[in-house]
C-alpha atoms as a PDB file:
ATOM      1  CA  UNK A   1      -0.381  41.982   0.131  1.00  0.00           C
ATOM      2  CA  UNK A   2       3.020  40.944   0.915  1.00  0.00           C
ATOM      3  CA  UNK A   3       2.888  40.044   4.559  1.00  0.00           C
ATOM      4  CA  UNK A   4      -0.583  37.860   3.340  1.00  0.00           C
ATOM      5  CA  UNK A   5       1.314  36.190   0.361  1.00  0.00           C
ATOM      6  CA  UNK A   6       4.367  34.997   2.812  1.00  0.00           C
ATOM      7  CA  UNK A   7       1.898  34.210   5.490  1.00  0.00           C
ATOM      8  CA  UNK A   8      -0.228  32.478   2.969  1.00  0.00           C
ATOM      9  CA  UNK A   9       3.511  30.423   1.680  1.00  0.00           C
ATOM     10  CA  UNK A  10       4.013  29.215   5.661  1.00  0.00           C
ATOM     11  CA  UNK A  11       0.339  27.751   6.454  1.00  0.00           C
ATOM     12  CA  UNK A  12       0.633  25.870   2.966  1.00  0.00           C
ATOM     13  CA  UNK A  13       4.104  24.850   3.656  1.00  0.00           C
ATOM     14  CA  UNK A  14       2.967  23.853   7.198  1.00  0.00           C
ATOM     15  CA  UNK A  15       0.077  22.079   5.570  1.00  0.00           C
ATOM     16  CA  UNK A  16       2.147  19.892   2.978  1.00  0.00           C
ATOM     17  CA  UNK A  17       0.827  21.661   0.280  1.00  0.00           C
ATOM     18  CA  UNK A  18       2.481  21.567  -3.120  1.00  0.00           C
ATOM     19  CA  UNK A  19       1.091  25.225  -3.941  1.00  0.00           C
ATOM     20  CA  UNK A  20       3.083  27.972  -3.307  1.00  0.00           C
ATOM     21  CA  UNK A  21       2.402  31.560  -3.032  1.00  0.00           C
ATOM     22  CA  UNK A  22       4.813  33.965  -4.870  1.00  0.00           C
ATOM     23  CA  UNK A  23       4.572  37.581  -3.694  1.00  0.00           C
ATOM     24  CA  UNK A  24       6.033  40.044  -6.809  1.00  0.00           C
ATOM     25  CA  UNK A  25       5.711  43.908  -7.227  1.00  0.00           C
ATOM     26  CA  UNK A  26       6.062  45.356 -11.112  1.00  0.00           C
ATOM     27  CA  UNK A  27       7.790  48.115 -10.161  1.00  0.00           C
ATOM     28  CA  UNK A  28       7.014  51.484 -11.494  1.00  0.00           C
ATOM     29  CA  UNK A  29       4.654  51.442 -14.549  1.00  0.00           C
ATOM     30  CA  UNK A  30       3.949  54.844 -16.298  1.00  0.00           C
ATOM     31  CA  UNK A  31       0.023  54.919 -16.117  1.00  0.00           C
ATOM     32  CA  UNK A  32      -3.118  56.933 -15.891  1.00  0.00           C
ATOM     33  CA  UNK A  33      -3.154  56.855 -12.069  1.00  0.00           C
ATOM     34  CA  UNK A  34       0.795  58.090 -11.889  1.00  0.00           C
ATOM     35  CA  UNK A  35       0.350  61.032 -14.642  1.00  0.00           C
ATOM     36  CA  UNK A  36      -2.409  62.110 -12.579  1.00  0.00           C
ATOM     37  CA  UNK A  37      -3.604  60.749  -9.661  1.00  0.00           C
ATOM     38  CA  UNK A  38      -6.712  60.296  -8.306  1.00  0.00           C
ATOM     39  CA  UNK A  39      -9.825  62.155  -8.923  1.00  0.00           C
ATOM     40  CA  UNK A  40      -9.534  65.295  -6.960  1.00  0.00           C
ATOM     41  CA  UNK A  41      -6.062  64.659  -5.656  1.00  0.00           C
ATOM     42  CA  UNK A  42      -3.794  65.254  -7.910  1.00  0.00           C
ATOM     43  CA  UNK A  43      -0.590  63.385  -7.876  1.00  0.00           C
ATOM     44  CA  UNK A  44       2.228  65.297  -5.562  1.00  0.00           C
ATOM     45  CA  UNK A  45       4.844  64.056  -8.961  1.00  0.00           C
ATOM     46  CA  UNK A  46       2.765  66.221 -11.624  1.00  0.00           C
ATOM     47  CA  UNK A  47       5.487  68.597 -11.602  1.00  0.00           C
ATOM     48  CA  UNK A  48       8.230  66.699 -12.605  1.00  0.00           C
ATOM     49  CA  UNK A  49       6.345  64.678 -14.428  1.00  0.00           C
ATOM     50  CA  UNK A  50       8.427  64.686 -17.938  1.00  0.00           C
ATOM     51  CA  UNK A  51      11.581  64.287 -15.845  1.00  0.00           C
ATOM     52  CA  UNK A  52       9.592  61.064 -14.154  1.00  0.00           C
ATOM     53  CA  UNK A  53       8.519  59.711 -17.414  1.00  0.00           C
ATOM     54  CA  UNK A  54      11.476  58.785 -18.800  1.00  0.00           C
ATOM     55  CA  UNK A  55      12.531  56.275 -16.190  1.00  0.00           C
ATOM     56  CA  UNK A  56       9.747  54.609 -15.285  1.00  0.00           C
ATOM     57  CA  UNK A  57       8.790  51.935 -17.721  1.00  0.00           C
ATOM     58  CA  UNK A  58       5.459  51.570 -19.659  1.00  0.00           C
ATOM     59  CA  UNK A  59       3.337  48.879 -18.007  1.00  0.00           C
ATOM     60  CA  UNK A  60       3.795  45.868 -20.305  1.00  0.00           C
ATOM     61  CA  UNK A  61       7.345  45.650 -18.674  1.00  0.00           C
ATOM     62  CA  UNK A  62       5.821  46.512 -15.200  1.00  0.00           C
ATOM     63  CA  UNK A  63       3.999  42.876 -15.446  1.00  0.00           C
ATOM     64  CA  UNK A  64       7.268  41.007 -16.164  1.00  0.00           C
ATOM     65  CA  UNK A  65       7.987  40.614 -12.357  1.00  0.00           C
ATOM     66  CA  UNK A  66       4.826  38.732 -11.643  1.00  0.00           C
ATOM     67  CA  UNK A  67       4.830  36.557 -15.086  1.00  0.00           C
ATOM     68  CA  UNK A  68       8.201  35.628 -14.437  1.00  0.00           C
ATOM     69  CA  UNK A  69       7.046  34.224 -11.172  1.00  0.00           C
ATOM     70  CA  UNK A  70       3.868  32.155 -12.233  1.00  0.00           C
ATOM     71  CA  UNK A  71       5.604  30.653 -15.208  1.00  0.00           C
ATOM     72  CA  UNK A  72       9.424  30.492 -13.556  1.00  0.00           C
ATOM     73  CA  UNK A  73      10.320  27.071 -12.445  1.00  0.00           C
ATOM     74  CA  UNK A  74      13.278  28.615 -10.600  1.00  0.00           C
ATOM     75  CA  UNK A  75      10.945  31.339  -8.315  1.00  0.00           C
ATOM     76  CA  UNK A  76      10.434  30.094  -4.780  1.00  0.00           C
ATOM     77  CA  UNK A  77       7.688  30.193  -2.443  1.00  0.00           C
ATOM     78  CA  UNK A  78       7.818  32.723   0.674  1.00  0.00           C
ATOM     79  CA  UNK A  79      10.291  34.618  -1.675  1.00  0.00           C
ATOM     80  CA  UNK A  80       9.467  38.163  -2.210  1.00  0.00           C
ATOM     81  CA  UNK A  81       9.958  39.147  -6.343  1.00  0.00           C
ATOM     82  CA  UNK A  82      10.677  42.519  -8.023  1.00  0.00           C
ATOM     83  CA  UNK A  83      12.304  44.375 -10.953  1.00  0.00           C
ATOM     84  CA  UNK A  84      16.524  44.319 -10.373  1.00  0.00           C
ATOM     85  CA  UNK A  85      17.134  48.257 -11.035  1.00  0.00           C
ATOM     86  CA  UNK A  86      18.230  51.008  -8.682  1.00  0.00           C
ATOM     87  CA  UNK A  87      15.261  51.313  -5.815  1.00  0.00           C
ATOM     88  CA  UNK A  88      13.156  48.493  -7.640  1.00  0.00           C
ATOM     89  CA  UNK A  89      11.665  50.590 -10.144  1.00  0.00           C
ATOM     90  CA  UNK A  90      12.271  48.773 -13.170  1.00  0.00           C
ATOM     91  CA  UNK A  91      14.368  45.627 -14.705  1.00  0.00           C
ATOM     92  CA  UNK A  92      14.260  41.755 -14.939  1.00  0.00           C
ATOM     93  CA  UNK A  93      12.807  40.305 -11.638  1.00  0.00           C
ATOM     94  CA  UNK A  94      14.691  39.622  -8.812  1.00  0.00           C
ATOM     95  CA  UNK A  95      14.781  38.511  -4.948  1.00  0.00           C
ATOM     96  CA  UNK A  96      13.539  42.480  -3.796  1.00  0.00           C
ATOM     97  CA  UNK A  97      14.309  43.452  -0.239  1.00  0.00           C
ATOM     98  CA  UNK A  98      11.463  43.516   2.721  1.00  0.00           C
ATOM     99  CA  UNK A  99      12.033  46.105   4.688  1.00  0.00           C
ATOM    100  CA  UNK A 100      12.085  45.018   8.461  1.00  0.00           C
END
């Protein structure tokens, strides 16, 4: 999804489009699918699962990232968006890293 949404940001900038396509990851959210996977394979985190659940945040804060972006008039096209905190796991939304 991210190499479409920048791709998808170019051909409209190369088009003189005013829309612009915002690519933004939540994060971590603590949900059914992370406590335990999917249906007949279970998720390789079960056992540390209390340990896990702790950090990760509950997943109204895991859709801050991409509501910041649709409403923010400061988020850019072709910019890639994610929480600030240590690995990207959680916090206010930032410019996150692509890996090369």
């Amino acid at each position: 999804m991210l190499m479409f949404g920048l791709e998808l940001d170019r051909r409209l900038k190369a088009a003189g489009s005013p829309v612009q396509s915002i690519p933004a990851h939540p994060g971590v959210a603590s949900t059914d699918v992370t406590r335990r996977g999917r249906p007949g394979r279970p998720c390789p985190a079960a056992p540390g699962q209390s340990h896990l659940q702790r950090h990760r945040p509950v997943p109204d804060p895991g859709r801050i990232a991409p509501a910041v972006c649709r409403s923010s008039s400061d988020a850019k096209g072709g910019i890639y968006y994610g929480p600030e905190g240590v690995r990207e796991a959680r916090g206010y939304p930032t410019e996150a890293e692509i890996a090369p």
